[in-house]
PDB file of N, CA and C in Angstrom:
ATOM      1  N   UNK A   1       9.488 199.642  98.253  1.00  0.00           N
ATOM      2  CA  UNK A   1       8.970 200.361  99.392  1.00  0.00           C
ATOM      3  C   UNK A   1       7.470 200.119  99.474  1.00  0.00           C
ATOM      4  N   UNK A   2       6.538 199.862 100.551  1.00  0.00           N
ATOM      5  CA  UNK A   2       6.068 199.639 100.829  1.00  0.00           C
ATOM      6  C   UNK A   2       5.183 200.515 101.162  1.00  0.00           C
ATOM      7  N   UNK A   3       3.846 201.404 100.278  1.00  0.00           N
ATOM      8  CA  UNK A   3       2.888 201.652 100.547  1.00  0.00           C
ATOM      9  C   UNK A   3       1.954 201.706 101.284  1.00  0.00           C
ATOM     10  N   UNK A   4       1.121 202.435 102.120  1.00  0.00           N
ATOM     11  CA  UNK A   4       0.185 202.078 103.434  1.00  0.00           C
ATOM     12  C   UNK A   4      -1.405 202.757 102.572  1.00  0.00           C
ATOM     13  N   UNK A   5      -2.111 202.862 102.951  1.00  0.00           N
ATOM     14  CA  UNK A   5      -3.475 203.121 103.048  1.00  0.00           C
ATOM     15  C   UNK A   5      -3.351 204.604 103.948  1.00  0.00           C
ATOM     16  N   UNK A   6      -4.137 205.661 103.184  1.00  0.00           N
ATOM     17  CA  UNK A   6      -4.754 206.789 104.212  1.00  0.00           C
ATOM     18  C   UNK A   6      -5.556 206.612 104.805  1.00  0.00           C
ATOM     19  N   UNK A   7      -5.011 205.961 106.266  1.00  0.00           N
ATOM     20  CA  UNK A   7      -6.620 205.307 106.747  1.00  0.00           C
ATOM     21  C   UNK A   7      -6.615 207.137 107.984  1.00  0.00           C
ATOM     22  N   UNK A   8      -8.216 206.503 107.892  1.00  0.00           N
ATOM     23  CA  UNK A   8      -8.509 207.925 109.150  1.00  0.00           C
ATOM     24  C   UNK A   8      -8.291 208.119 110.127  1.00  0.00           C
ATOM     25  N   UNK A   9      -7.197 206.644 110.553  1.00  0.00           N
ATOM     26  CA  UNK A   9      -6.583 207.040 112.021  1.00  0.00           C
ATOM     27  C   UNK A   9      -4.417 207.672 111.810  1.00  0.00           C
ATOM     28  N   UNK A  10      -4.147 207.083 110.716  1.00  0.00           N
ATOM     29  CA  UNK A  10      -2.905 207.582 110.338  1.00  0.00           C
ATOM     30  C   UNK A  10      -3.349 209.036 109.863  1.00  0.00           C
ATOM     31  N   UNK A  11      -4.170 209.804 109.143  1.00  0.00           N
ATOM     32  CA  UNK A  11      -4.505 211.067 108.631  1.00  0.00           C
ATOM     33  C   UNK A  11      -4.342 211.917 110.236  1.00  0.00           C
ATOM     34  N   UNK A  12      -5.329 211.130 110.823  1.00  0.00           N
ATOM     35  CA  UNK A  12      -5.844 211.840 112.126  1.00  0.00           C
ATOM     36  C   UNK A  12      -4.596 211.995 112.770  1.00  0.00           C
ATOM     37  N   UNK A  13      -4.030 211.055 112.891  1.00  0.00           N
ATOM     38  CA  UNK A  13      -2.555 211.389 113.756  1.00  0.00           C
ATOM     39  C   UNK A  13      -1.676 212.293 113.521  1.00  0.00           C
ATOM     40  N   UNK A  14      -1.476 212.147 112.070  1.00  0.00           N
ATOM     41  CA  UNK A  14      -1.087 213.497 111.024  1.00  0.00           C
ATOM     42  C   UNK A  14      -1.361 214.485 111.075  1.00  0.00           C
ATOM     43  N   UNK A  15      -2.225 214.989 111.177  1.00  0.00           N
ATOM     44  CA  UNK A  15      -3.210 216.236 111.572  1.00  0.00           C
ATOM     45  C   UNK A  15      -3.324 216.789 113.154  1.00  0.00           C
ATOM     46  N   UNK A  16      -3.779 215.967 114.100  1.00  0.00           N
ATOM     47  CA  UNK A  16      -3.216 216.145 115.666  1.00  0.00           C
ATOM     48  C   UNK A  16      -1.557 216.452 115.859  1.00  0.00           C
ATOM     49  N   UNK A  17      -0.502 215.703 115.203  1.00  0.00           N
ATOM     50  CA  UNK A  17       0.584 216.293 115.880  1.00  0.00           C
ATOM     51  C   UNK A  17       0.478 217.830 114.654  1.00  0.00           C
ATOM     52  N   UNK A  18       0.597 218.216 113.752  1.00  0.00           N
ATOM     53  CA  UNK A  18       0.556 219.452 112.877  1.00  0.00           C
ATOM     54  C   UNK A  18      -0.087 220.277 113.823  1.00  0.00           C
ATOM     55  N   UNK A  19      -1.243 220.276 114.138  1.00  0.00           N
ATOM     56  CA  UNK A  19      -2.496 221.217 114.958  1.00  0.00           C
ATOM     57  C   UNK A  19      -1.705 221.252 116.497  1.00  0.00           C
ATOM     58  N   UNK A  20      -1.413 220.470 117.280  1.00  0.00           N
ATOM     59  CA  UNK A  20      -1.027 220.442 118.781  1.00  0.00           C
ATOM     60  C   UNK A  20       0.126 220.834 118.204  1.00  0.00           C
ATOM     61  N   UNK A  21       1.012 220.868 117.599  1.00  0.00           N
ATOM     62  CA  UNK A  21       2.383 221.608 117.885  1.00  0.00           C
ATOM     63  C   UNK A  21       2.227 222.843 117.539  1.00  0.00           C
ATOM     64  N   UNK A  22       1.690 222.605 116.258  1.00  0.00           N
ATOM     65  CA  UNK A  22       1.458 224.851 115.572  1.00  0.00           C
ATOM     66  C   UNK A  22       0.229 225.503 117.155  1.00  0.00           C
ATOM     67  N   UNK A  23       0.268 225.045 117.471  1.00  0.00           N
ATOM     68  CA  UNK A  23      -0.807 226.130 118.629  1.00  0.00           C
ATOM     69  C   UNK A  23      -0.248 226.167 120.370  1.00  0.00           C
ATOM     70  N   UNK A  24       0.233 225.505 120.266  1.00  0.00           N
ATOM     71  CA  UNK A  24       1.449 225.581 121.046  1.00  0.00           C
ATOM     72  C   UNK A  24       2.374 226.161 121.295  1.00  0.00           C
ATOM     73  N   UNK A  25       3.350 225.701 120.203  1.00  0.00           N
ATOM     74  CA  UNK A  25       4.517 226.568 120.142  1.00  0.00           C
ATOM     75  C   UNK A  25       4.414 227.830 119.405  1.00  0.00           C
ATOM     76  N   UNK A  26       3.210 227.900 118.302  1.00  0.00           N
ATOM     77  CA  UNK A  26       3.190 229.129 117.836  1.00  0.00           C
ATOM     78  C   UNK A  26       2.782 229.892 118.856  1.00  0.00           C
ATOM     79  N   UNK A  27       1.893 230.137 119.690  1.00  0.00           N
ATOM     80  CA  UNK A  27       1.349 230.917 120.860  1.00  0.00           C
ATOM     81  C   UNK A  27       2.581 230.846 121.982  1.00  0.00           C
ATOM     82  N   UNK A  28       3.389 229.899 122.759  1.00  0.00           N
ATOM     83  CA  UNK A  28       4.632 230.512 123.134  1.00  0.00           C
ATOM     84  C   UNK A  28       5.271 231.261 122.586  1.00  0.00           C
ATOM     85  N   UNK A  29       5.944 231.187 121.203  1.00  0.00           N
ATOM     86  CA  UNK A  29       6.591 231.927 120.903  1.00  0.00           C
ATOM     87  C   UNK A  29       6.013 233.359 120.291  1.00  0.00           C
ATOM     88  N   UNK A  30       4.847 233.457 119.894  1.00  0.00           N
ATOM     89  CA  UNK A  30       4.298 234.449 119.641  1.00  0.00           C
ATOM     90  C   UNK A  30       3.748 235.418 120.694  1.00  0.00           C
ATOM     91  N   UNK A  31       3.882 234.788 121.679  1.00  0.00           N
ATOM     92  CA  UNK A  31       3.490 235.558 123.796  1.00  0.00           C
ATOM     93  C   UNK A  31       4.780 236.350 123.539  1.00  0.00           C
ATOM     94  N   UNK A  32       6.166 235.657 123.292  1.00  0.00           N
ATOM     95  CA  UNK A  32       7.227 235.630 123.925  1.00  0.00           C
ATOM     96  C   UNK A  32       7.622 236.914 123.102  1.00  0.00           C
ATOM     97  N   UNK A  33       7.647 236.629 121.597  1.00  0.00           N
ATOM     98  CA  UNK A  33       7.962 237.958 120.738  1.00  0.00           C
ATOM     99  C   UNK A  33       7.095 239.404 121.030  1.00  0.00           C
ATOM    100  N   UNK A  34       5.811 238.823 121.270  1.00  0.00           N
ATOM    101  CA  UNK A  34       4.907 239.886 121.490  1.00  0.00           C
ATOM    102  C   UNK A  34       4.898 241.041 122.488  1.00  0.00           C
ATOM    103  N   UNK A  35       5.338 240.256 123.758  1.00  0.00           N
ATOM    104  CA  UNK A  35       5.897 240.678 124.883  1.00  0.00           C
ATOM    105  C   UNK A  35       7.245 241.675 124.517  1.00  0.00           C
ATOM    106  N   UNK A  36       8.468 240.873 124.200  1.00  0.00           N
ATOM    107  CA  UNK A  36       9.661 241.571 124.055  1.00  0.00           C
ATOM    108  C   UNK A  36       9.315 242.986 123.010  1.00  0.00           C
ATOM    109  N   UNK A  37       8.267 242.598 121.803  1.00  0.00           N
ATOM    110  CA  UNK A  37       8.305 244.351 121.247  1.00  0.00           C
ATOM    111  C   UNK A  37       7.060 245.054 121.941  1.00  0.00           C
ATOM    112  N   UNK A  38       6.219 244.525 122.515  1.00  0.00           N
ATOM    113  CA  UNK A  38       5.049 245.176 123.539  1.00  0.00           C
ATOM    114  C   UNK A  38       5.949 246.148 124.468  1.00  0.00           C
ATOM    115  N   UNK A  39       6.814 245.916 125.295  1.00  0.00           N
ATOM    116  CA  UNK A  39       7.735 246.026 126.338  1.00  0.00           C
ATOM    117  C   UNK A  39       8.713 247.207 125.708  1.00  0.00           C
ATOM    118  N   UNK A  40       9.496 246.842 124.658  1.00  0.00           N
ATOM    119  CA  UNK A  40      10.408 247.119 123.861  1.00  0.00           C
ATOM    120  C   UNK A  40       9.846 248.947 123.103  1.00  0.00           C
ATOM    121  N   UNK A  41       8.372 248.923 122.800  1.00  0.00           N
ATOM    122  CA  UNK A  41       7.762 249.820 122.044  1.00  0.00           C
ATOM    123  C   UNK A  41       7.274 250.726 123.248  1.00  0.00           C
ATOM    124  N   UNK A  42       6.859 250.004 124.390  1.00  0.00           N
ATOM    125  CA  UNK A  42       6.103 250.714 125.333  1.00  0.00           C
ATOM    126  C   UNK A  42       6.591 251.712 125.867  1.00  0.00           C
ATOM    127  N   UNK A  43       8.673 251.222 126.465  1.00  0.00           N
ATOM    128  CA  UNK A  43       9.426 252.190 126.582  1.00  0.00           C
ATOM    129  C   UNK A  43       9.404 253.113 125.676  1.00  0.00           C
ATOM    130  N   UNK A  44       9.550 253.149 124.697  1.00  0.00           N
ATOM    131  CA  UNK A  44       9.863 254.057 123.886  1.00  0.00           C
ATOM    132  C   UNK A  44       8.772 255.347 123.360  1.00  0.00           C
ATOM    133  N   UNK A  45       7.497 255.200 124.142  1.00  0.00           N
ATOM    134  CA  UNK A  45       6.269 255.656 123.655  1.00  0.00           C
ATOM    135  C   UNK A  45       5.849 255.857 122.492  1.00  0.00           C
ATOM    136  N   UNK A  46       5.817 254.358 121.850  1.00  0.00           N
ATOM    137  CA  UNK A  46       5.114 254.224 120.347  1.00  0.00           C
ATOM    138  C   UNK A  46       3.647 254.369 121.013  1.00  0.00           C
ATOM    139  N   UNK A  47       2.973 254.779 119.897  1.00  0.00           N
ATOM    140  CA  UNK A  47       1.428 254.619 120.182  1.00  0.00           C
ATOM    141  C   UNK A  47       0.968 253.285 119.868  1.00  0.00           C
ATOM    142  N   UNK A  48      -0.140 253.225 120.617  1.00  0.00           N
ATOM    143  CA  UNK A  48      -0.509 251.694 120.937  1.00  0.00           C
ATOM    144  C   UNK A  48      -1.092 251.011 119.446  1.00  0.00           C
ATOM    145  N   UNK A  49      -1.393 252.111 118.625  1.00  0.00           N
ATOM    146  CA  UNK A  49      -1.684 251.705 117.155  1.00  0.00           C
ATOM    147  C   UNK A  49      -0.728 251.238 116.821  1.00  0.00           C
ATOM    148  N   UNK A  50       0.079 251.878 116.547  1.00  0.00           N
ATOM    149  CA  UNK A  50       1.909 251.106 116.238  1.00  0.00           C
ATOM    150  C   UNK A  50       2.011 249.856 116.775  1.00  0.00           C
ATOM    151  N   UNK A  51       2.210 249.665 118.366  1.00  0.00           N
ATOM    152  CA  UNK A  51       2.382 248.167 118.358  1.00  0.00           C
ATOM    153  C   UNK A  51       1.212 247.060 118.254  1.00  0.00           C
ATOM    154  N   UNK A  52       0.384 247.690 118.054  1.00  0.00           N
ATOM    155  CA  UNK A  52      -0.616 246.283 116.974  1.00  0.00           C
ATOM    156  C   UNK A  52      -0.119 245.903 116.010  1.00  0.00           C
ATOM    157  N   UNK A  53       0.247 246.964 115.297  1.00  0.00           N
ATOM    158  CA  UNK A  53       0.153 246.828 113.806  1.00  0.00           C
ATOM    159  C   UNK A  53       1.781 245.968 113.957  1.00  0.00           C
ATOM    160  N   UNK A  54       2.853 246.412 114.703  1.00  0.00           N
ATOM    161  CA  UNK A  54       3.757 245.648 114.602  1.00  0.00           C
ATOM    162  C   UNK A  54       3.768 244.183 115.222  1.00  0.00           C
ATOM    163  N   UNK A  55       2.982 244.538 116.006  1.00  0.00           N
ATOM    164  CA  UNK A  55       2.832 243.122 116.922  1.00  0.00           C
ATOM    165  C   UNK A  55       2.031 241.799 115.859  1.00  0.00           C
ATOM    166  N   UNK A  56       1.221 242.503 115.113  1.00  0.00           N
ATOM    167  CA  UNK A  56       0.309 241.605 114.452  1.00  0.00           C
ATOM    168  C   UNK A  56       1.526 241.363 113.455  1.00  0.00           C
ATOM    169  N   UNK A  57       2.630 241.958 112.322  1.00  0.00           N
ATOM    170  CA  UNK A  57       2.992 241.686 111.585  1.00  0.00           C
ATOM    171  C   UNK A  57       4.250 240.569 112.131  1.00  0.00           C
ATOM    172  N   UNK A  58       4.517 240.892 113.366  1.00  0.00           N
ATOM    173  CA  UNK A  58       5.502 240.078 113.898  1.00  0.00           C
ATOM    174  C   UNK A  58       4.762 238.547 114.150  1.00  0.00           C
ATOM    175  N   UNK A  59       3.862 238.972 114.634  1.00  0.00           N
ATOM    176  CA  UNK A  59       3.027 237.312 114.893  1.00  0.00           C
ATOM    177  C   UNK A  59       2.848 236.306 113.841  1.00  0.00           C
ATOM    178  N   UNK A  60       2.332 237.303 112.942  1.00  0.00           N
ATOM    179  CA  UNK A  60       2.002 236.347 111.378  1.00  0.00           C
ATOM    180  C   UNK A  60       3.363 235.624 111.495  1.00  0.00           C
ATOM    181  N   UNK A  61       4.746 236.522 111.032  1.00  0.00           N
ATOM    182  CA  UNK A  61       5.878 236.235 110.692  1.00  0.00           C
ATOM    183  C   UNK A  61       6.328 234.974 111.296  1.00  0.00           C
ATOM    184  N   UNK A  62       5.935 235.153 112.765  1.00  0.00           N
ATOM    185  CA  UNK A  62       6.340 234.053 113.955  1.00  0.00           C
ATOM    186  C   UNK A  62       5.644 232.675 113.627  1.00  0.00           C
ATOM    187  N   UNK A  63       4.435 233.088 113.379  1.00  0.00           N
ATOM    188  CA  UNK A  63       3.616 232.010 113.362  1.00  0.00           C
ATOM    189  C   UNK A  63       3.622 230.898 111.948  1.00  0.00           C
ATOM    190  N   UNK A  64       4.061 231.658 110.739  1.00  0.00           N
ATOM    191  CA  UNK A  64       4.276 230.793 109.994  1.00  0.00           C
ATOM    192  C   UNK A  64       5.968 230.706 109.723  1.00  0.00           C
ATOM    193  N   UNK A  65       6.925 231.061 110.279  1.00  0.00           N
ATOM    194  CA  UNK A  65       7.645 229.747 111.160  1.00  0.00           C
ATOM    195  C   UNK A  65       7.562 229.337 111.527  1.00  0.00           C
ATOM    196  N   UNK A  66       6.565 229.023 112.487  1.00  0.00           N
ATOM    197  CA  UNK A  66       6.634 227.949 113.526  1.00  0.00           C
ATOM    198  C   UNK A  66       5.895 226.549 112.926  1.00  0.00           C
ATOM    199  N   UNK A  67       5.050 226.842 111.855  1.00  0.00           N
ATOM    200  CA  UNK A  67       4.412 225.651 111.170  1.00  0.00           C
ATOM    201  C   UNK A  67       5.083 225.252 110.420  1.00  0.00           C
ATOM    202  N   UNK A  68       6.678 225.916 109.269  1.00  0.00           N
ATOM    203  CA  UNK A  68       7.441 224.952 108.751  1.00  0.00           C
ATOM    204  C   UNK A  68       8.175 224.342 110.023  1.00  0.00           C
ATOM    205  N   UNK A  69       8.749 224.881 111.014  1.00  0.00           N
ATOM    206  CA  UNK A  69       9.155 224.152 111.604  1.00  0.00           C
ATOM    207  C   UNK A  69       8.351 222.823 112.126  1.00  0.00           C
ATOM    208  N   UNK A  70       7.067 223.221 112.374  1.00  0.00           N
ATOM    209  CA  UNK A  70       6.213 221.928 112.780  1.00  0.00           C
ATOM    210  C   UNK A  70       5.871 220.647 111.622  1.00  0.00           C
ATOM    211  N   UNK A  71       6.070 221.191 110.040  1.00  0.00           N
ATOM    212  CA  UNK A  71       5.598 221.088 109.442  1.00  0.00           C
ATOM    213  C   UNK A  71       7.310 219.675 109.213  1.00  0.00           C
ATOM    214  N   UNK A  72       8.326 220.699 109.119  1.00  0.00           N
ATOM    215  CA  UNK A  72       9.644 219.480 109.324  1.00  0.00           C
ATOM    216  C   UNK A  72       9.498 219.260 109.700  1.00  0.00           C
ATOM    217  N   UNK A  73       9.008 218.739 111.434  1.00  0.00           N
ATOM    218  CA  UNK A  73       9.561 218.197 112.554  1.00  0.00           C
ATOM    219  C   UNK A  73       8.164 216.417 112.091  1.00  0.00           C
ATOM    220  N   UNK A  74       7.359 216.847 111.726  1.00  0.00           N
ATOM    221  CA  UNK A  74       6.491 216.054 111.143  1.00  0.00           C
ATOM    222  C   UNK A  74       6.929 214.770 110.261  1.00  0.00           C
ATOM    223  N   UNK A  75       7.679 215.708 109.482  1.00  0.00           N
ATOM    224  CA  UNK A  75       8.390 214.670 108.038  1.00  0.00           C
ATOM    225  C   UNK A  75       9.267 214.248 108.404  1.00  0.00           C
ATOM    226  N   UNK A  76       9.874 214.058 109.754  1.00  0.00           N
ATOM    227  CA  UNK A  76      10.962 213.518 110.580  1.00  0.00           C
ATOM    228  C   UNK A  76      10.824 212.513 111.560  1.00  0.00           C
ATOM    229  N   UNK A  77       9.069 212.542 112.202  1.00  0.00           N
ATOM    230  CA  UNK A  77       8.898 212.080 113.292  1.00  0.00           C
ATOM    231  C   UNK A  77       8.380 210.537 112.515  1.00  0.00           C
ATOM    232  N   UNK A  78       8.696 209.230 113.089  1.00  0.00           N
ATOM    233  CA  UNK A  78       7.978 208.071 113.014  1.00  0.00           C
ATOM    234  C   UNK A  78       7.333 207.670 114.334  1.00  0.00           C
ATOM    235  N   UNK A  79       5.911 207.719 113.382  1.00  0.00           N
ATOM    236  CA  UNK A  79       5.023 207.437 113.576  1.00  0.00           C
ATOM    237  C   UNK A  79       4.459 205.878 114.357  1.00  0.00           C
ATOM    238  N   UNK A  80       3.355 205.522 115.359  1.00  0.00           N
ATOM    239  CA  UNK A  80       3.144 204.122 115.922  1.00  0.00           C
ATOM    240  C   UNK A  80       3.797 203.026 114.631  1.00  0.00           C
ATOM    241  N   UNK A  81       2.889 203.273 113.315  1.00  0.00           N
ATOM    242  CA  UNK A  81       3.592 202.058 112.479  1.00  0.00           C
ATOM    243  C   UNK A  81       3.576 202.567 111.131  1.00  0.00           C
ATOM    244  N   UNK A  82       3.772 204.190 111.008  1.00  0.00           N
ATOM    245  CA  UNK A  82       3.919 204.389 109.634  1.00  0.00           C
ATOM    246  C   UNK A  82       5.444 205.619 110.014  1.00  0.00           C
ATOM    247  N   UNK A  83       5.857 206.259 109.053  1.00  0.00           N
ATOM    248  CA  UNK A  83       6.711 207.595 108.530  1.00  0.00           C
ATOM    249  C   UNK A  83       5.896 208.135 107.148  1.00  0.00           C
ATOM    250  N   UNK A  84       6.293 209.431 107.333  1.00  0.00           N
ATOM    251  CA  UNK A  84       6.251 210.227 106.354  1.00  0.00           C
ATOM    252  C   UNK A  84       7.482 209.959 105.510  1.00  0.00           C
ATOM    253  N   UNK A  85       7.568 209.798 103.926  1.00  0.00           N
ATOM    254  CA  UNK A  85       8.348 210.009 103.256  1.00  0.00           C
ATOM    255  C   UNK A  85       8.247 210.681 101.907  1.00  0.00           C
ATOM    256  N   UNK A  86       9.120 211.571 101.466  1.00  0.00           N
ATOM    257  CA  UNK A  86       8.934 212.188 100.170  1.00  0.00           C
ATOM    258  C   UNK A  86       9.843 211.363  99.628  1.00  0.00           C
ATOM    259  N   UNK A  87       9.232 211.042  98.344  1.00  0.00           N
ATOM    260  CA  UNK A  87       9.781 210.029  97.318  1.00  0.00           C
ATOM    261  C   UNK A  87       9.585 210.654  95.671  1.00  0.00           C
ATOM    262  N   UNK A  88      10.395 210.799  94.910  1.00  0.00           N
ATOM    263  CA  UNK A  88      10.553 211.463  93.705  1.00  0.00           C
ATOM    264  C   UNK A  88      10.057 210.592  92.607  1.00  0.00           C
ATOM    265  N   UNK A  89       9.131 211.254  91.836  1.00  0.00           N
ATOM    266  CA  UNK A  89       8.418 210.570  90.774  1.00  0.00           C
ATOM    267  C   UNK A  89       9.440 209.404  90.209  1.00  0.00           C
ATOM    268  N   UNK A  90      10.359 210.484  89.612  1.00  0.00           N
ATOM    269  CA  UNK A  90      11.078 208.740  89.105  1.00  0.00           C
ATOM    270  C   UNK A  90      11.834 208.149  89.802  1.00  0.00           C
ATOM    271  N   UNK A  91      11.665 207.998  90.827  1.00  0.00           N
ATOM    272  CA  UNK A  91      12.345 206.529  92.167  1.00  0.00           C
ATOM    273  C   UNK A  91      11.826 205.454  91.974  1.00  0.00           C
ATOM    274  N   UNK A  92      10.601 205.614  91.092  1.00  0.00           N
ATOM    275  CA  UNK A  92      10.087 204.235  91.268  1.00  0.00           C
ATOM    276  C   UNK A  92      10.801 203.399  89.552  1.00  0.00           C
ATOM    277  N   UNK A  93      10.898 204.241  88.457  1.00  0.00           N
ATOM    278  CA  UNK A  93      11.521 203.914  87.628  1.00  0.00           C
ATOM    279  C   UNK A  93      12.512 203.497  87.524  1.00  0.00           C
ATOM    280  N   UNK A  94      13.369 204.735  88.138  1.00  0.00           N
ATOM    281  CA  UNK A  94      14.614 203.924  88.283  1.00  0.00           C
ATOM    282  C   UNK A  94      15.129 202.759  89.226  1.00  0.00           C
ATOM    283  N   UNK A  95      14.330 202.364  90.153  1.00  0.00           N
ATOM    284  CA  UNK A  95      14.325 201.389  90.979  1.00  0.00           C
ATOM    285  C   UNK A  95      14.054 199.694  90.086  1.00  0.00           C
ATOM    286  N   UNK A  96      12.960 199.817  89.506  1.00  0.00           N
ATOM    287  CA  UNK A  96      12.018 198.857  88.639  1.00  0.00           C
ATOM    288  C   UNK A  96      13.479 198.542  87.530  1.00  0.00           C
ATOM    289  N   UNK A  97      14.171 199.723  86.754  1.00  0.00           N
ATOM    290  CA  UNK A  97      15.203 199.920  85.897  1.00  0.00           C
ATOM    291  C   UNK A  97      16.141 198.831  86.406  1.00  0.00           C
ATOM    292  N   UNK A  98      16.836 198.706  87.622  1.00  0.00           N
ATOM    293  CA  UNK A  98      18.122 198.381  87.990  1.00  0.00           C
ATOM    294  C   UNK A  98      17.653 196.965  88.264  1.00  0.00           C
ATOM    295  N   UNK A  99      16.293 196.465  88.880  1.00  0.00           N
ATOM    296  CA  UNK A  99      16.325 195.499  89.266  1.00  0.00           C
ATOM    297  C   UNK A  99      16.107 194.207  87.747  1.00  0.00           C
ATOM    298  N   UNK A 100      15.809 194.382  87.086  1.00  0.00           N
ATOM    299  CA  UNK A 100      15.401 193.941  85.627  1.00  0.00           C
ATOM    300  C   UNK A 100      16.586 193.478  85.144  1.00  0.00           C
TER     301      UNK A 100
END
């Protein structure tokens, strides 16, 4: 397998899709949740302290789902002329092993 260089335009690309998807979709979906218990609490006359405090704990929650999900969707996507791959310390041993 074939090794690349961290050059600063593959990093950069790396980093732009991570950043443009987590702020994105985390902020849709964090509008979207926010809304449904904003709405959800308002009927019910929670005090507006209450839905901060829930709204904020729901957001966190939302929001770091939404970065593993961004975070898979990353280690999935190929790239102009590279991929992400996780490769296990000894793959390379046992590879070197079989061919010998």
């Amino acid at each position: 397998m074939e090794t690349l260089d961290l050059s600063k335009r593959r990093i950069l690309a790396i980093w732009w899709l991570l950043f443009w998807r987590s702020l994105v979709f985390g902020f849709f979906a964090g509008f979207a949740v926010g809304f449904v218990i904003g709405l959800v609490l308002g009927l019910l006359r929670v005090s507006p302290q209450t839905i901060d405090a829930i709204s904020s704990i729901s957001g966190f929650c939302i929001g770091l789902a939404v970065t593993f999900w961004v975070l898979r969707s990353a280690l999935r996507k190929r790239f102009r002329d590279f991929r992400i791959v996780l490769v296990g310390l000894d793959a390379t041993q046992t590879t070197t092993q079989k061919t010998e």
